[in-house]
PDB file of N, CA and C in Angstrom:
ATOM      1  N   UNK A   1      26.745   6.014   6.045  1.00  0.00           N
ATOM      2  CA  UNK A   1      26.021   4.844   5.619  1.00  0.00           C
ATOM      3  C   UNK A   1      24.748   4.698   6.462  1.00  0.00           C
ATOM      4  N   UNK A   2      24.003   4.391   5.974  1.00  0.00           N
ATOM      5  CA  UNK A   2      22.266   4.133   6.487  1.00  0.00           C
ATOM      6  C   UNK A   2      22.042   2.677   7.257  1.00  0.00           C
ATOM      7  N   UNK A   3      21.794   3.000   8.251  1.00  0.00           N
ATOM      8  CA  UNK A   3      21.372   1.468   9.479  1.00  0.00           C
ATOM      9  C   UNK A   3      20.203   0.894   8.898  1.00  0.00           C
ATOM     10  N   UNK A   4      19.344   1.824   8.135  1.00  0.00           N
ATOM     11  CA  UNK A   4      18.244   0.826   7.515  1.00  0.00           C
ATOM     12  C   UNK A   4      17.766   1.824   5.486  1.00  0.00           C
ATOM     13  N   UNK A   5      17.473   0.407   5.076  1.00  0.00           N
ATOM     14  CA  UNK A   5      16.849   0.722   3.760  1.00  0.00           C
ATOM     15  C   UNK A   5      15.048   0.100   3.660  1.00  0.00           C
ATOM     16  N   UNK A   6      14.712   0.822   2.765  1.00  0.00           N
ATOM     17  CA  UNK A   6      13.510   0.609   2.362  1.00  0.00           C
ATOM     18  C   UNK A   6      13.810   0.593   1.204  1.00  0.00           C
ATOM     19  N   UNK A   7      12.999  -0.990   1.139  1.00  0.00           N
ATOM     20  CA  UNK A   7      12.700  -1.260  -0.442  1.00  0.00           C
ATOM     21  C   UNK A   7      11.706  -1.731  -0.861  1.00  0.00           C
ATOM     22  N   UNK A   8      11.198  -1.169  -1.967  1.00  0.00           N
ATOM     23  CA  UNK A   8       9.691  -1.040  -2.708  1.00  0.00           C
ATOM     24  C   UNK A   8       9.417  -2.043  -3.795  1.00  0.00           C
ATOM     25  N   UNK A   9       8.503  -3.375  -4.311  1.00  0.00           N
ATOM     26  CA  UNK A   9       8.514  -3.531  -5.661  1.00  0.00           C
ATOM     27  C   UNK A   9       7.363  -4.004  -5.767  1.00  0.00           C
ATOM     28  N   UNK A  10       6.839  -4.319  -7.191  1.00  0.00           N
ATOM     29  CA  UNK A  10       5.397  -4.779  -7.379  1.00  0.00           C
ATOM     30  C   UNK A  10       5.567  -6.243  -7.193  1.00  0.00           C
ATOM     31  N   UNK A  11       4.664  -6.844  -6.844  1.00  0.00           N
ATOM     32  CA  UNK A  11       4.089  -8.168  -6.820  1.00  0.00           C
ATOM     33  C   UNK A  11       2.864  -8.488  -7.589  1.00  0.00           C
ATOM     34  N   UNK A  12       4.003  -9.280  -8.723  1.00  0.00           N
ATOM     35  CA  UNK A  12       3.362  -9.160  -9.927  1.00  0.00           C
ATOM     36  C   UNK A  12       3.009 -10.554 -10.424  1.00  0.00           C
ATOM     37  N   UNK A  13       3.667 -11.416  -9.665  1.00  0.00           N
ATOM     38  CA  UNK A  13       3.274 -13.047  -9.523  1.00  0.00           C
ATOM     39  C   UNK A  13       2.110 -13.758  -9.127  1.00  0.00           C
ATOM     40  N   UNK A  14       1.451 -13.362  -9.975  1.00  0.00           N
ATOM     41  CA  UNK A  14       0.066 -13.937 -10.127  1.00  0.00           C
ATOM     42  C   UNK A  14      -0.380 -14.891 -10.724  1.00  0.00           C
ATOM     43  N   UNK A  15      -1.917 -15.368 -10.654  1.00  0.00           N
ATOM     44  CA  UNK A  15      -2.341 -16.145 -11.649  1.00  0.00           C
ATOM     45  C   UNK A  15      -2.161 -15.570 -13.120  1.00  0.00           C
ATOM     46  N   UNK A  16      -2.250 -14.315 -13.088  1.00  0.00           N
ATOM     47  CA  UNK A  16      -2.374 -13.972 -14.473  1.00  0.00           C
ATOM     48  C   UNK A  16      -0.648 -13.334 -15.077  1.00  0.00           C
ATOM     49  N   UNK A  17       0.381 -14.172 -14.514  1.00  0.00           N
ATOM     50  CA  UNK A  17       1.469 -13.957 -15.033  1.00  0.00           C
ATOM     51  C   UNK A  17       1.604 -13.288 -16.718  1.00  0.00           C
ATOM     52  N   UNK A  18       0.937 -14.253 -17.150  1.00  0.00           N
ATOM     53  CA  UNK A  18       1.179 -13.661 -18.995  1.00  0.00           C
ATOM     54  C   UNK A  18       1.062 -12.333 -19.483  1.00  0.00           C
ATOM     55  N   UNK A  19       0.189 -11.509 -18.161  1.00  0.00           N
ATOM     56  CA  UNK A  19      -0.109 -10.690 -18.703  1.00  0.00           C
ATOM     57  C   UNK A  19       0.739  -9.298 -18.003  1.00  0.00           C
ATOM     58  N   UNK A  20       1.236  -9.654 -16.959  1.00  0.00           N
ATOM     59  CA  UNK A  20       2.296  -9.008 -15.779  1.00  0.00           C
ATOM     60  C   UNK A  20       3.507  -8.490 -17.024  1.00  0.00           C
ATOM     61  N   UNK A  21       3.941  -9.967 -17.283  1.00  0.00           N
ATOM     62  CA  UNK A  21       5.171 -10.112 -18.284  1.00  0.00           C
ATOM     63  C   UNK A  21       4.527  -9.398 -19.844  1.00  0.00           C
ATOM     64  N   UNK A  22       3.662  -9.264 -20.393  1.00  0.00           N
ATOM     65  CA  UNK A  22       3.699  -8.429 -21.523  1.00  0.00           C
ATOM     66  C   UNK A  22       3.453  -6.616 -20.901  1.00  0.00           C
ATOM     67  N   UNK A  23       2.399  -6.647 -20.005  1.00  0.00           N
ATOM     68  CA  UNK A  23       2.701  -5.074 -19.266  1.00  0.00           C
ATOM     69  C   UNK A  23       3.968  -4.620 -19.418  1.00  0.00           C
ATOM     70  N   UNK A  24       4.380  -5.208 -18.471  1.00  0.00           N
ATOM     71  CA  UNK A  24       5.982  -4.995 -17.835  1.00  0.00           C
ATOM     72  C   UNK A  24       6.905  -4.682 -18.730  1.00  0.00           C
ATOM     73  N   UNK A  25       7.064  -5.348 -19.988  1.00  0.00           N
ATOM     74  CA  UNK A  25       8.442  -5.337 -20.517  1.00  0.00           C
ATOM     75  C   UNK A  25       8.700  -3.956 -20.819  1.00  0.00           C
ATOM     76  N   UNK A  26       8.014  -2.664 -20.848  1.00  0.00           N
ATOM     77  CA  UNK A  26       8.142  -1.445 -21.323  1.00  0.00           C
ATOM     78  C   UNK A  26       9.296  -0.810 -19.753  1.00  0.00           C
ATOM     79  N   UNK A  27       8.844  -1.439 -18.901  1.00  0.00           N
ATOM     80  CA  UNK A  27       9.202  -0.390 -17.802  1.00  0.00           C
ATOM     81  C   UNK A  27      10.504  -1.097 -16.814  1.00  0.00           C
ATOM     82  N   UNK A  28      10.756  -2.751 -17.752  1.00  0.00           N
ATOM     83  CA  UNK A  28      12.508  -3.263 -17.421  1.00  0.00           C
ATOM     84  C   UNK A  28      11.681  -3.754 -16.154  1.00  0.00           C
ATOM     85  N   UNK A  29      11.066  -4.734 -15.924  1.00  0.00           N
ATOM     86  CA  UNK A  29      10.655  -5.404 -14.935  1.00  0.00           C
ATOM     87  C   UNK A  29      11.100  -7.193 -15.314  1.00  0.00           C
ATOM     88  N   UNK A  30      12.048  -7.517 -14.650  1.00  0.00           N
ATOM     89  CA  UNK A  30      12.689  -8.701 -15.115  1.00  0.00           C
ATOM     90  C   UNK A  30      12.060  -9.842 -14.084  1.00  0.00           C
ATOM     91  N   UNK A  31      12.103  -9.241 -12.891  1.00  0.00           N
ATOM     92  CA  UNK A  31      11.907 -10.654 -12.195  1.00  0.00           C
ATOM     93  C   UNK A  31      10.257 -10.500 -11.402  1.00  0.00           C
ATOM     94  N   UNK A  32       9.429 -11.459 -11.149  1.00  0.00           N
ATOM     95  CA  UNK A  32       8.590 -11.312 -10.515  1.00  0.00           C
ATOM     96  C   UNK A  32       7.784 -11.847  -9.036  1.00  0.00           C
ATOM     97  N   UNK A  33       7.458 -11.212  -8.066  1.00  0.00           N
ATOM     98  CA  UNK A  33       7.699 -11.793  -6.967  1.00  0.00           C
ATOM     99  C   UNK A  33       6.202 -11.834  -6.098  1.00  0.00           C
ATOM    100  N   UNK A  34       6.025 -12.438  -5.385  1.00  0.00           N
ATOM    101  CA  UNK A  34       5.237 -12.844  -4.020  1.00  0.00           C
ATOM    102  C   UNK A  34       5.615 -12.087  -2.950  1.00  0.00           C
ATOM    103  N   UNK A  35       4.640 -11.867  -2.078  1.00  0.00           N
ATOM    104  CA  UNK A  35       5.606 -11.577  -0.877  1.00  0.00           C
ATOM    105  C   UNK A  35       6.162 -11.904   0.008  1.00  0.00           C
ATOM    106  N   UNK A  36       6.153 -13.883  -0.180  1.00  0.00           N
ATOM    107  CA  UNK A  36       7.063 -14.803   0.433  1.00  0.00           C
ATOM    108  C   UNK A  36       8.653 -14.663  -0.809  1.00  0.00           C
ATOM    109  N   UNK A  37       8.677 -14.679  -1.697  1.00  0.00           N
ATOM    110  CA  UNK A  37       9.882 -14.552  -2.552  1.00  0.00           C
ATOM    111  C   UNK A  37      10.393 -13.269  -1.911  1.00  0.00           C
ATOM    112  N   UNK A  38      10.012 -12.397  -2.349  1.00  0.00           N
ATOM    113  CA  UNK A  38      10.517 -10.713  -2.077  1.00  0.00           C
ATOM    114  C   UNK A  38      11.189 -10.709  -1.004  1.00  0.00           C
ATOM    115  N   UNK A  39      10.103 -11.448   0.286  1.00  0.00           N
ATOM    116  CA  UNK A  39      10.938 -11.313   1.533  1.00  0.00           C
ATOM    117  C   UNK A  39      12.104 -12.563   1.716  1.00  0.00           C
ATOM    118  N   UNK A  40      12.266 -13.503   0.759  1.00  0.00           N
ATOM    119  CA  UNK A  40      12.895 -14.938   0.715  1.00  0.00           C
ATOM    120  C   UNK A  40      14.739 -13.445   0.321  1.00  0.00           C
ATOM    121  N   UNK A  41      14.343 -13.546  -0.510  1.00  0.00           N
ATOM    122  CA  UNK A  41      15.285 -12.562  -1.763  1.00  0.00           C
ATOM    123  C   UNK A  41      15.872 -11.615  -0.831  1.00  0.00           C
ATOM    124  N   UNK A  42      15.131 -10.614   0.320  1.00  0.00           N
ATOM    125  CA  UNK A  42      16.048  -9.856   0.732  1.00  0.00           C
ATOM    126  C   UNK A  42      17.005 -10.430   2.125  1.00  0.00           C
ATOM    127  N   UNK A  43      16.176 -11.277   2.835  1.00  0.00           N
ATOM    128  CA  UNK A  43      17.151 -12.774   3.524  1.00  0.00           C
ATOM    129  C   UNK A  43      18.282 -12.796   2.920  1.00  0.00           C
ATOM    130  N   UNK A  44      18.102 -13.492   1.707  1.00  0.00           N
ATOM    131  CA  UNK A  44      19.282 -13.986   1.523  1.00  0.00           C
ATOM    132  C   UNK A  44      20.169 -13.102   0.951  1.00  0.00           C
ATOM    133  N   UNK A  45      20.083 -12.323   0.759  1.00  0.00           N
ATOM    134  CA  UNK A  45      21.302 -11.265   0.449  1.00  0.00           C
ATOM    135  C   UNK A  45      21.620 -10.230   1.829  1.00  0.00           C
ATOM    136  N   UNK A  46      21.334 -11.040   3.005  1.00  0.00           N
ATOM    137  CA  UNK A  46      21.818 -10.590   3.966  1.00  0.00           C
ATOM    138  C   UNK A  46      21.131  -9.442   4.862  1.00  0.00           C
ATOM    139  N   UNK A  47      19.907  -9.148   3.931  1.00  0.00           N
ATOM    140  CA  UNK A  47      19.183  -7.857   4.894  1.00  0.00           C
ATOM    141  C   UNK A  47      17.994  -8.539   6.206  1.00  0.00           C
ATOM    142  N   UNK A  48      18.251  -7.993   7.647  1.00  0.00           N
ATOM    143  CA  UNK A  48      16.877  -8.087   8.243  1.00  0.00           C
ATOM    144  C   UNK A  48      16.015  -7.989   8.269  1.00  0.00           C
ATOM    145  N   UNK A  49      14.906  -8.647   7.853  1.00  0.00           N
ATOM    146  CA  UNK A  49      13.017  -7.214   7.565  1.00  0.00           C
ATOM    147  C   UNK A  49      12.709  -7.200   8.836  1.00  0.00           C
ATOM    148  N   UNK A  50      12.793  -5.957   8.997  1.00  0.00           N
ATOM    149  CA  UNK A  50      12.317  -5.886  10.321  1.00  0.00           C
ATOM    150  C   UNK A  50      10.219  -5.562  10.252  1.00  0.00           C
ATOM    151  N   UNK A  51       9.971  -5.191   9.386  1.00  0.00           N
ATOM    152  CA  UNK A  51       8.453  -5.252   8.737  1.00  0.00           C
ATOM    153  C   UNK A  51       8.314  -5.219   6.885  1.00  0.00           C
ATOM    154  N   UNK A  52       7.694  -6.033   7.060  1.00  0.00           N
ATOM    155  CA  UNK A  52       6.852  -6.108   5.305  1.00  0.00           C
ATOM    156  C   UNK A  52       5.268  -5.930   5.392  1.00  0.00           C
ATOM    157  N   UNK A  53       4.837  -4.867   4.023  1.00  0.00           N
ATOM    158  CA  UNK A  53       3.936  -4.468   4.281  1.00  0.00           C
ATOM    159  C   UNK A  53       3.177  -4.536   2.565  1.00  0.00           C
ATOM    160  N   UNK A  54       1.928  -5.439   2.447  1.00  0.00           N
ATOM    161  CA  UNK A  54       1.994  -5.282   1.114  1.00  0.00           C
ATOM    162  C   UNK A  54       0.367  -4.284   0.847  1.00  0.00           C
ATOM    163  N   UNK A  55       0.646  -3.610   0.034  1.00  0.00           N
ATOM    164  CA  UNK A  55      -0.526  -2.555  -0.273  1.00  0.00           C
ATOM    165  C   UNK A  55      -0.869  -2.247  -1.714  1.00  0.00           C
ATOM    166  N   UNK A  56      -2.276  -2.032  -2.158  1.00  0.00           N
ATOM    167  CA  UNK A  56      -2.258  -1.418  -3.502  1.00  0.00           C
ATOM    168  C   UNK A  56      -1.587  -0.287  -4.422  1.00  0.00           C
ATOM    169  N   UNK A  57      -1.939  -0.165  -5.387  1.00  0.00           N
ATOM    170  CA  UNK A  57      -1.358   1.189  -6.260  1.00  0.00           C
ATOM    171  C   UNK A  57      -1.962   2.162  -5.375  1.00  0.00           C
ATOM    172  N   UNK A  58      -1.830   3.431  -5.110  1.00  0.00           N
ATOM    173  CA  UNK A  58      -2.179   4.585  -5.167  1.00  0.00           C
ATOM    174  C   UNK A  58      -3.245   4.856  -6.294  1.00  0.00           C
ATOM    175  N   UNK A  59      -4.525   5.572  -5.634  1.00  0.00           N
ATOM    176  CA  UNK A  59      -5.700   5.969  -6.344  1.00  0.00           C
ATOM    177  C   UNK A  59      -4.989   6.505  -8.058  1.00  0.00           C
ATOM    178  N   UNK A  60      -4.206   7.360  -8.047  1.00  0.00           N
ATOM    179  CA  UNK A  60      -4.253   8.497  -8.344  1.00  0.00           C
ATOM    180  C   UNK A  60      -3.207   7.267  -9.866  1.00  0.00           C
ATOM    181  N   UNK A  61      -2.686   6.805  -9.340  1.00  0.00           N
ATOM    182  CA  UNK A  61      -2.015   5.788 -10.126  1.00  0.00           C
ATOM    183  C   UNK A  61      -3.073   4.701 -11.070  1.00  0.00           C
ATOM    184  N   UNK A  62      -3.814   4.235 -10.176  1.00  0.00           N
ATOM    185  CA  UNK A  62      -4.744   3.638 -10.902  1.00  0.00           C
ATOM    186  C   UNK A  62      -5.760   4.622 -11.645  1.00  0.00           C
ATOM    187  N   UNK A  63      -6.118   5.685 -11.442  1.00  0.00           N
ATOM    188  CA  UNK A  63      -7.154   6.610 -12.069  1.00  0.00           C
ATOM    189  C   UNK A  63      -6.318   6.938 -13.463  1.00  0.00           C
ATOM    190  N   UNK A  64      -4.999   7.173 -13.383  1.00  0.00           N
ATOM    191  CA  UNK A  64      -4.136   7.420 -14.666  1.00  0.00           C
ATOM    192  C   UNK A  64      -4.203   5.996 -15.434  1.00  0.00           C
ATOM    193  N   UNK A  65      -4.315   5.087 -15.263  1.00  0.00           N
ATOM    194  CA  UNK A  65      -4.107   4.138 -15.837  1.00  0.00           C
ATOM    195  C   UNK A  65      -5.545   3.863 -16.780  1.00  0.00           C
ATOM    196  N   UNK A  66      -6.946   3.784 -15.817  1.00  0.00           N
ATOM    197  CA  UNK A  66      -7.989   3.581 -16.381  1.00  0.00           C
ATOM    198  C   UNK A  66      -8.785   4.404 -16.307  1.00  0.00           C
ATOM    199  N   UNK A  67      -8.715   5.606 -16.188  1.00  0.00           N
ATOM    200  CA  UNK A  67      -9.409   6.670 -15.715  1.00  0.00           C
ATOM    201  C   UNK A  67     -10.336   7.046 -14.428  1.00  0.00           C
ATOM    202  N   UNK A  68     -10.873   8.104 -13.925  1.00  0.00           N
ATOM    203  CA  UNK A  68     -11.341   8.633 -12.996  1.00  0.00           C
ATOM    204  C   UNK A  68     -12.171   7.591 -12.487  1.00  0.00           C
ATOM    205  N   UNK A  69     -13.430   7.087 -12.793  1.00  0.00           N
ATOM    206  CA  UNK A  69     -14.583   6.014 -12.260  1.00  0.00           C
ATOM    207  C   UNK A  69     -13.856   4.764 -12.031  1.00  0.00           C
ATOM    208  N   UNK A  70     -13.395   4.523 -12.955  1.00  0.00           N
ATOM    209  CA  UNK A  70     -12.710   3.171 -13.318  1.00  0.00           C
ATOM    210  C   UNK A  70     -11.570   2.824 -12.319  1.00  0.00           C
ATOM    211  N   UNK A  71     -10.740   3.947 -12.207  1.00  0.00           N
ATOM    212  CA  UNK A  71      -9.702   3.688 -11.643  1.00  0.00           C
ATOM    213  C   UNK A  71     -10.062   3.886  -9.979  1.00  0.00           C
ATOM    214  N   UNK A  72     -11.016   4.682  -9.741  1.00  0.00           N
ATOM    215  CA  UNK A  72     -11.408   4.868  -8.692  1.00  0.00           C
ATOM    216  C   UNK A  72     -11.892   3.540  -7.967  1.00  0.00           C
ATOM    217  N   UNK A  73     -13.159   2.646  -8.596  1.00  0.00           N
ATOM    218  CA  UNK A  73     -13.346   1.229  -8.584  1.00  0.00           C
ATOM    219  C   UNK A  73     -12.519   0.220  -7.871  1.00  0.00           C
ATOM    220  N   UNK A  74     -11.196   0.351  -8.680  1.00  0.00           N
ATOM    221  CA  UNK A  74     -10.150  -1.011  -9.080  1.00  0.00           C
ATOM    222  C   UNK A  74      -9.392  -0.740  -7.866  1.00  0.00           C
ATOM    223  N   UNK A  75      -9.115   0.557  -7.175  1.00  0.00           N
ATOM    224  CA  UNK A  75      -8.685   1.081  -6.277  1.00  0.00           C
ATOM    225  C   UNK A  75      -9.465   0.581  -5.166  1.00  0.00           C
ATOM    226  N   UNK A  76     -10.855   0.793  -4.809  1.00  0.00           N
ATOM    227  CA  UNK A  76     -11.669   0.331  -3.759  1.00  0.00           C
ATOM    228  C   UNK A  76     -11.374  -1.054  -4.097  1.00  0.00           C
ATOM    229  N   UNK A  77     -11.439  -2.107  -4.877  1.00  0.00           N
ATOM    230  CA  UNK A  77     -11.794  -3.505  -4.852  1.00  0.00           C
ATOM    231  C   UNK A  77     -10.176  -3.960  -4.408  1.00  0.00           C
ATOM    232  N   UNK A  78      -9.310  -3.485  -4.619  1.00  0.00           N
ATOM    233  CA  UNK A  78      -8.007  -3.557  -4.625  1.00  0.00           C
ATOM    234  C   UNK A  78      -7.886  -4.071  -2.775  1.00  0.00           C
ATOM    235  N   UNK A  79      -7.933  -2.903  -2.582  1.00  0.00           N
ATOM    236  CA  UNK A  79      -7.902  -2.135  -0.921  1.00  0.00           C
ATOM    237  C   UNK A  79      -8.655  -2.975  -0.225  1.00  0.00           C
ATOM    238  N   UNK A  80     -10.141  -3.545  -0.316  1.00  0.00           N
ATOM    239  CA  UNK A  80     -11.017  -4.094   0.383  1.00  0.00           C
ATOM    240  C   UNK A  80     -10.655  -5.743   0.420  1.00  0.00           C
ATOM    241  N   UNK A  81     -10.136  -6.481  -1.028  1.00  0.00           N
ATOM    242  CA  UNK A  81      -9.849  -7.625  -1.315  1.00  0.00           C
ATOM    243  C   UNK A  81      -8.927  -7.919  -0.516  1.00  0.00           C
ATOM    244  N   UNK A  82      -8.015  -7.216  -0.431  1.00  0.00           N
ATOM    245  CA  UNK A  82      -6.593  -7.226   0.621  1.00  0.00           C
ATOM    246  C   UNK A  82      -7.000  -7.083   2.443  1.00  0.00           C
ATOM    247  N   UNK A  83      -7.631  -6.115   2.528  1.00  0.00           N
ATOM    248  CA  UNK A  83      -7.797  -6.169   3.876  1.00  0.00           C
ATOM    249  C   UNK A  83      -8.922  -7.647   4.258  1.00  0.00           C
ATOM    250  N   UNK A  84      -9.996  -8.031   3.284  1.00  0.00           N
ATOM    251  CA  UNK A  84     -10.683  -8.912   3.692  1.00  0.00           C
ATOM    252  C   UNK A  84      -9.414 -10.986   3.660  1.00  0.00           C
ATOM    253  N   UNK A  85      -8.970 -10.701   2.364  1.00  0.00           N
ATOM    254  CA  UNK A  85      -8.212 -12.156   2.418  1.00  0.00           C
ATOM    255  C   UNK A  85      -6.762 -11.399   1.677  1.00  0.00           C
ATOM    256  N   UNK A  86      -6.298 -11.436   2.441  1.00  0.00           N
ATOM    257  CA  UNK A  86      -4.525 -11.309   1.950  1.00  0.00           C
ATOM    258  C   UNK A  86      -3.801 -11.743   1.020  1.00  0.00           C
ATOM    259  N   UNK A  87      -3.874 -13.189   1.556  1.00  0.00           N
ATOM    260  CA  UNK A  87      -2.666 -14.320   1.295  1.00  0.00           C
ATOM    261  C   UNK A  87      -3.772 -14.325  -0.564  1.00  0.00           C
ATOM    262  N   UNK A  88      -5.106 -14.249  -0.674  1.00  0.00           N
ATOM    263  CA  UNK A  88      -5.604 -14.490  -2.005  1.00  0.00           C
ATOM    264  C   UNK A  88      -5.499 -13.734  -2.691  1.00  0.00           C
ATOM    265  N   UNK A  89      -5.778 -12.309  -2.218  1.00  0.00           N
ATOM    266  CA  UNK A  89      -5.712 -11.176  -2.882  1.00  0.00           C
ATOM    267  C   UNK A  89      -4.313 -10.900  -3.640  1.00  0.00           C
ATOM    268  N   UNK A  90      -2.985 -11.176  -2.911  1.00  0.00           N
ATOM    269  CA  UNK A  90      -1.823 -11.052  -3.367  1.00  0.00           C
ATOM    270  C   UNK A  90      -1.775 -12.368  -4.517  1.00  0.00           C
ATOM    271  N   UNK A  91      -2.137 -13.474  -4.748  1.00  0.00           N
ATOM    272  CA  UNK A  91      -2.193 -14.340  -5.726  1.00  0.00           C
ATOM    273  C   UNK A  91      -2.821 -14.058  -6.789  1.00  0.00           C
ATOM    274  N   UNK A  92      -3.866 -13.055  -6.882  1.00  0.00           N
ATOM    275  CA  UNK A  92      -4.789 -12.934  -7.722  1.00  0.00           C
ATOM    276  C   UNK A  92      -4.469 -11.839  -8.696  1.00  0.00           C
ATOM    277  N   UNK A  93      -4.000 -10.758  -7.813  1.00  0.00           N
ATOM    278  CA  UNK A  93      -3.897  -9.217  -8.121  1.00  0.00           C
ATOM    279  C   UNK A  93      -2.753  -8.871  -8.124  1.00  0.00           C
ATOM    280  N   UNK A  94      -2.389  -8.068  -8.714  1.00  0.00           N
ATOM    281  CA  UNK A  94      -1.039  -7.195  -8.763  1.00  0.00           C
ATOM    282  C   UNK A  94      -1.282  -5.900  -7.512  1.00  0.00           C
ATOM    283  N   UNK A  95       0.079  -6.257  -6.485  1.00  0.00           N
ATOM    284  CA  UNK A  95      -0.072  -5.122  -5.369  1.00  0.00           C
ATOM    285  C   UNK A  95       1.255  -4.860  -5.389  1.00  0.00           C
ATOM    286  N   UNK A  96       1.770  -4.256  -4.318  1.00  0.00           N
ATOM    287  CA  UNK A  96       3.055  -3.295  -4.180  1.00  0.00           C
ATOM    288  C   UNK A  96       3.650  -3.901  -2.646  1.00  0.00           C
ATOM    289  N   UNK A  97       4.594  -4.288  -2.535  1.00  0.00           N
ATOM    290  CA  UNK A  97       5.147  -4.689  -1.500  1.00  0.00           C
ATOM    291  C   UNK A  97       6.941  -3.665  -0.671  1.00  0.00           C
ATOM    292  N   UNK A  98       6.328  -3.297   0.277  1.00  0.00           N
ATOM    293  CA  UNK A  98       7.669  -2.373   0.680  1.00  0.00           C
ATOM    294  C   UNK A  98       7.921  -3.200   1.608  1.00  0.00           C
ATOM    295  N   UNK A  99       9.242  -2.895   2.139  1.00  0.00           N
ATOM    296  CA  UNK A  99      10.042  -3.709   3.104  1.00  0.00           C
ATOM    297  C   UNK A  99      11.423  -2.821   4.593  1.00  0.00           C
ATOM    298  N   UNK A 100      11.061  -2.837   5.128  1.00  0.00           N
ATOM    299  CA  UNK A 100      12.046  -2.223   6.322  1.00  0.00           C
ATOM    300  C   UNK A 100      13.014  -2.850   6.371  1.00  0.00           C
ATOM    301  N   UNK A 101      14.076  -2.847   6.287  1.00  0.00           N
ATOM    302  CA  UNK A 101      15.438  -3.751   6.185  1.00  0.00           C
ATOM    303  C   UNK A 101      16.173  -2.901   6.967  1.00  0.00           C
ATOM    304  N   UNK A 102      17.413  -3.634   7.857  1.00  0.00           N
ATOM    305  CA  UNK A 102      18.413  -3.554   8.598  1.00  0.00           C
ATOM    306  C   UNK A 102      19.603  -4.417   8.083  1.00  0.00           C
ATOM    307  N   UNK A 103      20.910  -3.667   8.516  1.00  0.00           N
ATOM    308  CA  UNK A 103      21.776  -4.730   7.525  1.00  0.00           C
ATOM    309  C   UNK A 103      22.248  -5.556   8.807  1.00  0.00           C
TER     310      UNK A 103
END
């Protein structure tokens, strides 16, 4: 048995919810989270975070999505929005949140 897990999910709880929830339904994305929920959620089911870390898609992810220029773009504005204001950037935008857990 493993002393620690990592767990990965999007943070998809945004202003622009409506549109998270019609994306999503293809790929079984039921619940949607912050990265005060996410980390609320693994609390209470008993795990420690010992670090949370929230970050964009991967270039290469976003370039598949909207192509090469485009995706390249959304990738820089992504990355820069986050490192300049956090707490807004995660309200605004869809990012990726991993988590270090201990049981």
């Amino acid at each position: 048995m493993s002393k620690k897990l990592y767990i990965e999910v999007p943070l998809e709880l945004t202003k622009d919810l409506d549109k998270s929830i019609r994306m999503s339904g293809p790929y079984g994305h039921i619940n949607f989270y912050t990265p005060g929920s996410f980390e609320n959620l693994l609390k209470t089911c008993g795990f420690k975070v010992e670090s949370l870390m929230v970050f964009p898609h991967d270039i290469e992810y976003e370039q598949y999505l909207s192509g090469k220029a485009k995706g390249w773009l959304k990738y820089q504005i992504r990355q820069n929005f986050l490192k300049l204001a956090p707490k807004t950037a995660a309200r605004n935008m869809v990012y990726m949140a991993g988590a270090l857990c201990s049981a």
